[in-house]
Protein backbone atom coordinates (compact mmCIF):
# COMPACT_ATOMS: atom_id res chain seq x y z
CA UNK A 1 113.81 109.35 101.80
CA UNK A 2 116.02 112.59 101.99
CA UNK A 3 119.85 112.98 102.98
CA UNK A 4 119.37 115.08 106.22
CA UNK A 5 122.88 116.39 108.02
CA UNK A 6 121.40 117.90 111.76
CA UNK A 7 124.42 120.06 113.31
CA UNK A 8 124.33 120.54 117.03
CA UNK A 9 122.95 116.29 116.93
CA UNK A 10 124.25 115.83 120.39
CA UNK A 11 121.73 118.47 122.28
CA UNK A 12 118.11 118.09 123.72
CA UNK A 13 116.44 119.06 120.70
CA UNK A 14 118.97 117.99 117.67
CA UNK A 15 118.95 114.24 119.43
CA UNK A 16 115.18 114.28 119.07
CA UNK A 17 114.99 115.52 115.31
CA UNK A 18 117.66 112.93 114.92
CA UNK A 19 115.50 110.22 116.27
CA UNK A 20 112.39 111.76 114.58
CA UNK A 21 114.13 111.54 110.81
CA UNK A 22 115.76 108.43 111.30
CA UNK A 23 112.39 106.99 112.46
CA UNK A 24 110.80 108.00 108.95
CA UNK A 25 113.60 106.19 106.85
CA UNK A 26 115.59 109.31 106.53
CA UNK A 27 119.18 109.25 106.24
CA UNK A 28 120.76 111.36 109.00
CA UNK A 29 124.70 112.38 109.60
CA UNK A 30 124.80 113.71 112.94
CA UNK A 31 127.11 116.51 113.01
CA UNK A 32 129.07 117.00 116.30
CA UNK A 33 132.13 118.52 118.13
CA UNK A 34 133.25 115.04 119.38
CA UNK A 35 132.03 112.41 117.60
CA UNK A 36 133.57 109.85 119.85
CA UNK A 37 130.84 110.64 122.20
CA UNK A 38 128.49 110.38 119.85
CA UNK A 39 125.28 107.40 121.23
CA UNK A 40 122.65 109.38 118.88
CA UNK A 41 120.60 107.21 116.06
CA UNK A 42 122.01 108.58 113.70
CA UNK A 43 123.71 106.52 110.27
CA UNK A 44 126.86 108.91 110.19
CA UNK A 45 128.70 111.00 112.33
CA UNK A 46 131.04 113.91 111.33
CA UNK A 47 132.87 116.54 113.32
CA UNK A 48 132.57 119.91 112.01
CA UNK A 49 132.77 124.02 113.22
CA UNK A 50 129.65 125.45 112.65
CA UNK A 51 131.33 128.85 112.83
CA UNK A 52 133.72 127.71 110.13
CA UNK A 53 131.93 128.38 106.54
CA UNK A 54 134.42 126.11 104.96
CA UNK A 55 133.51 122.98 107.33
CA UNK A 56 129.40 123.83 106.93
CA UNK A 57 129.97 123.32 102.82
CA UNK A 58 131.80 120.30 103.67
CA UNK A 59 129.40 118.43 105.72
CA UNK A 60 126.01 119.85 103.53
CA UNK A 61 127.63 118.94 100.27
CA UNK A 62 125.26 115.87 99.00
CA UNK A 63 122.71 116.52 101.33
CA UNK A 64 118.69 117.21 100.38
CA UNK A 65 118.40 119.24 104.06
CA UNK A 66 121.12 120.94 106.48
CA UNK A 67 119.19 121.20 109.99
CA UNK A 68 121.00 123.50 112.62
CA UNK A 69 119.79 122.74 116.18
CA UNK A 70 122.54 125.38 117.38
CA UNK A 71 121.53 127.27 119.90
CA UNK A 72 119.28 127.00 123.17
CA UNK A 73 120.58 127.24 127.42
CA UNK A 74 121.16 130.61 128.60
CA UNK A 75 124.23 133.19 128.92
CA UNK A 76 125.89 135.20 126.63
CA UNK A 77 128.41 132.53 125.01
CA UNK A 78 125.36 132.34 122.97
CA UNK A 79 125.62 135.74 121.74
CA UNK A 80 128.84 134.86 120.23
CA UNK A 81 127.56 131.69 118.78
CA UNK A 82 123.82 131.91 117.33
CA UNK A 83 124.11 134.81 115.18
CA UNK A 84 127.76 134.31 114.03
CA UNK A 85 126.32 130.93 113.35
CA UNK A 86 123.58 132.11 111.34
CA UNK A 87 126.25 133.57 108.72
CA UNK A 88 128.61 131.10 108.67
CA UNK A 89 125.79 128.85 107.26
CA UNK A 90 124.61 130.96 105.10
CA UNK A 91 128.33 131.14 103.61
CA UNK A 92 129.13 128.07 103.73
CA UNK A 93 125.27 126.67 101.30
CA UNK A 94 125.74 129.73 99.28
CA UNK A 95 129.45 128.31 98.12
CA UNK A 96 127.59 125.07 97.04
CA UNK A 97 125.66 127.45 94.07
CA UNK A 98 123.26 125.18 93.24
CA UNK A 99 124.18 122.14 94.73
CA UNK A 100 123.14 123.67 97.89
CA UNK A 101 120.72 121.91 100.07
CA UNK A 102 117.66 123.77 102.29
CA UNK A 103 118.45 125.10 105.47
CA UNK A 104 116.29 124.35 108.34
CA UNK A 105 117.27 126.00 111.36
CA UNK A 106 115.62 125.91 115.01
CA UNK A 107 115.33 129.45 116.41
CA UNK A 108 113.76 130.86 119.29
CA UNK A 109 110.06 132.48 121.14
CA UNK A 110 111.61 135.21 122.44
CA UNK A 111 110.74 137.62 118.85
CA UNK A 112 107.22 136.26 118.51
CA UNK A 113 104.32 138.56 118.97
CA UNK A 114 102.43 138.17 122.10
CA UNK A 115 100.36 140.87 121.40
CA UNK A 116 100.47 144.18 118.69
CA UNK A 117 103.75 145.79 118.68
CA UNK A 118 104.82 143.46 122.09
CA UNK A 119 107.00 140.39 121.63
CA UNK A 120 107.80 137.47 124.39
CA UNK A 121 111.18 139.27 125.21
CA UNK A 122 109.29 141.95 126.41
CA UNK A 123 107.46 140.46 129.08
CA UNK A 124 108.62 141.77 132.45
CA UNK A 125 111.17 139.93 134.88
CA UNK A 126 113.35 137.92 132.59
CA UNK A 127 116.21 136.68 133.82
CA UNK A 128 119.50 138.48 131.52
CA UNK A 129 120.99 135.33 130.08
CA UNK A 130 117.45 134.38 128.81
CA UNK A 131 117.52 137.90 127.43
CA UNK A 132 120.89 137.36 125.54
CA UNK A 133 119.53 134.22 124.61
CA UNK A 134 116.19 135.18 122.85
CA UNK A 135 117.99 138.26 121.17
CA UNK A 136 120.48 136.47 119.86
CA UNK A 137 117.53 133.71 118.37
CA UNK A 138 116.30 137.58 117.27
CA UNK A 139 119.70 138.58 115.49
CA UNK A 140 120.36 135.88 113.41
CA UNK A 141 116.23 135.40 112.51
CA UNK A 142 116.90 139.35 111.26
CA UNK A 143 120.04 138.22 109.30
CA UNK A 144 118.21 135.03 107.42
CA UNK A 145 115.79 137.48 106.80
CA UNK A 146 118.52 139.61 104.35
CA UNK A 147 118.83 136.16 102.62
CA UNK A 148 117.31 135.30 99.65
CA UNK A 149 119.79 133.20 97.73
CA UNK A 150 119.45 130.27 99.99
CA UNK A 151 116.43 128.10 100.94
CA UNK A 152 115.92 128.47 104.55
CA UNK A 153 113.62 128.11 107.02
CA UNK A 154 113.47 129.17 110.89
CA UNK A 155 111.13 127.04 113.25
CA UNK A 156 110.64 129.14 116.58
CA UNK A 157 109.21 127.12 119.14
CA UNK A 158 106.53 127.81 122.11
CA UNK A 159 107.30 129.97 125.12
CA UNK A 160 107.52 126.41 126.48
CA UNK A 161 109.93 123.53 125.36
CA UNK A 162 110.46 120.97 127.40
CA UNK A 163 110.52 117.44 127.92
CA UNK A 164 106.89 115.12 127.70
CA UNK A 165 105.47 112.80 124.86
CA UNK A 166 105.24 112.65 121.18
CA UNK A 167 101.36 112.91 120.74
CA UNK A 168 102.55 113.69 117.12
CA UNK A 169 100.33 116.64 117.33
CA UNK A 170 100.65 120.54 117.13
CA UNK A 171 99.36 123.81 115.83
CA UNK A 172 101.35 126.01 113.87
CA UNK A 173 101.52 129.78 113.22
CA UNK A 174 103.86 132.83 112.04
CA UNK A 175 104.45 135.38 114.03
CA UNK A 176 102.50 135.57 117.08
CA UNK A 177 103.08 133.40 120.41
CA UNK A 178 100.59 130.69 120.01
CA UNK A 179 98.79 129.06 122.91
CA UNK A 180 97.00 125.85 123.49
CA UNK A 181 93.57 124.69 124.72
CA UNK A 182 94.21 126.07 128.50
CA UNK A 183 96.36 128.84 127.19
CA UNK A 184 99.59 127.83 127.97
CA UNK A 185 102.10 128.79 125.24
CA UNK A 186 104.15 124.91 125.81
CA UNK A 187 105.15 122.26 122.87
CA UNK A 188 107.45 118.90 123.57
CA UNK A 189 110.92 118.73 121.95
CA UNK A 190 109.55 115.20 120.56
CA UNK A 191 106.43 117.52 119.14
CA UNK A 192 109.08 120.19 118.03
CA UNK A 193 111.00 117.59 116.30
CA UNK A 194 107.73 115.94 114.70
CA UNK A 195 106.85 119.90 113.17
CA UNK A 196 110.45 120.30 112.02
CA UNK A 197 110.80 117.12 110.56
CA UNK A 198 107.10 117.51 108.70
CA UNK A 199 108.42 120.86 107.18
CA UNK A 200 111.75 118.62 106.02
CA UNK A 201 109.00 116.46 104.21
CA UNK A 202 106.61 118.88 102.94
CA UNK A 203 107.93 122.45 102.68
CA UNK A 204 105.67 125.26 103.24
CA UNK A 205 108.15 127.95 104.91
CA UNK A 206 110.76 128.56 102.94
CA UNK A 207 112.04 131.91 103.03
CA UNK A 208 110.24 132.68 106.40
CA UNK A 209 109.88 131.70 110.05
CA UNK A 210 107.16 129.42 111.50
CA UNK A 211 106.06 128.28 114.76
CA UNK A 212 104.47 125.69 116.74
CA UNK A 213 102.57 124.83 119.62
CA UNK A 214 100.67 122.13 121.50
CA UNK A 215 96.90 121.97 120.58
């Protein structure tokens, strides 16, 4: 059983890691802008900036695991938020010294390889916000990547990530686009949140980003 705070515990994707920890006998403080409207699974709720350093050490102190599940829809407010984010974690665990718990963050697809010297973002006919979107998922991957005096981990998902079941089943991978069966490049958010949640149990990727896919 490990102390797990998830920030961003209201969203798509932090709800279902939520759900996925607590299911395992984690114990899980859902970290939220308003925790009045808070209907999660979670056993505590706290209100905290992510972009505030001060309020990250706050809400990680005494946890085994921070997860960040900032991040995701399209535009550029997210250029001013994923990156930025990125560093206030990073300041926030490395003012904890020791007493600083793993990071676990979700990223994005948009930096994996989908073929030598080609990544996803370079596929023709993207929309601009999902542009800003995967580059800023690309900034602050290229920031954790400076870090070395903090245990953290980046979990990119498929080109894919959407709704469907938890088949509790998945492939995994570094830094190339993976692809299933019929070679679609697709993973569930309950999936996602099963492969996040297994790294939370059984670390393999610290210091480095992962990613997953549907088999």
């Amino acid at each position: 059983m490990a102390r797990i705070a998830v920030i961003g515990a209201n969203g798509t994707i932090g709800s279902a890691i939520v759900a996925e920890a607590a299911a395992r006998g984690h114990v899980v403080t859902a970290v939220v802008r308003d925790p009045d409207r808070y209907r999660g699974e979670a056993a505590f709720v706290e209100r905290a900036d992510v972009l505030d350093p001060a309020e990250v050490a706050r809400i990680a102190a005494g946890q085994d695991v921070l997860v960040s599940a900032v991040g995701g829809g399209n535009g550029p407010g997210h250029l001013a938020l994923i990156e930025p984010a990125a560093r206030s974690l990073v300041e926030g665990l490395r003012s904890l010294g020791e007493r600083a718990p793993r990071l676990v963050a979700v990223g994005g697809a948009g930096s994996l390889e989908t073929a030598p010297g080609v990544r996803a973002w370079d596929a023709p006919g993207l929309p601009e916000p999902v542009l800003q979107t995967m580059h800023a998922h690309g900034a602050a991957l290229d920031y954790y990547r400076t870090v070395s005096d903090v245990r953290w981990t980046v979990l990119s998902p498929a080109a894919e990530i959407g709704p469907g079941e938890r088949t509790g089943r998945y492939r995994t991978g570094l830094e190339q686009l993976l692809t299933d069966a019929a070679g679609h490049s697709r993973i569930s958010v309950p999936d996602y949140a099963v492969a996040l949640v297994d790294e939370v149990d059984q670390p393999e990727h610290i210091g480095e980003r992962y990613t997953c896919c549907s088999l």
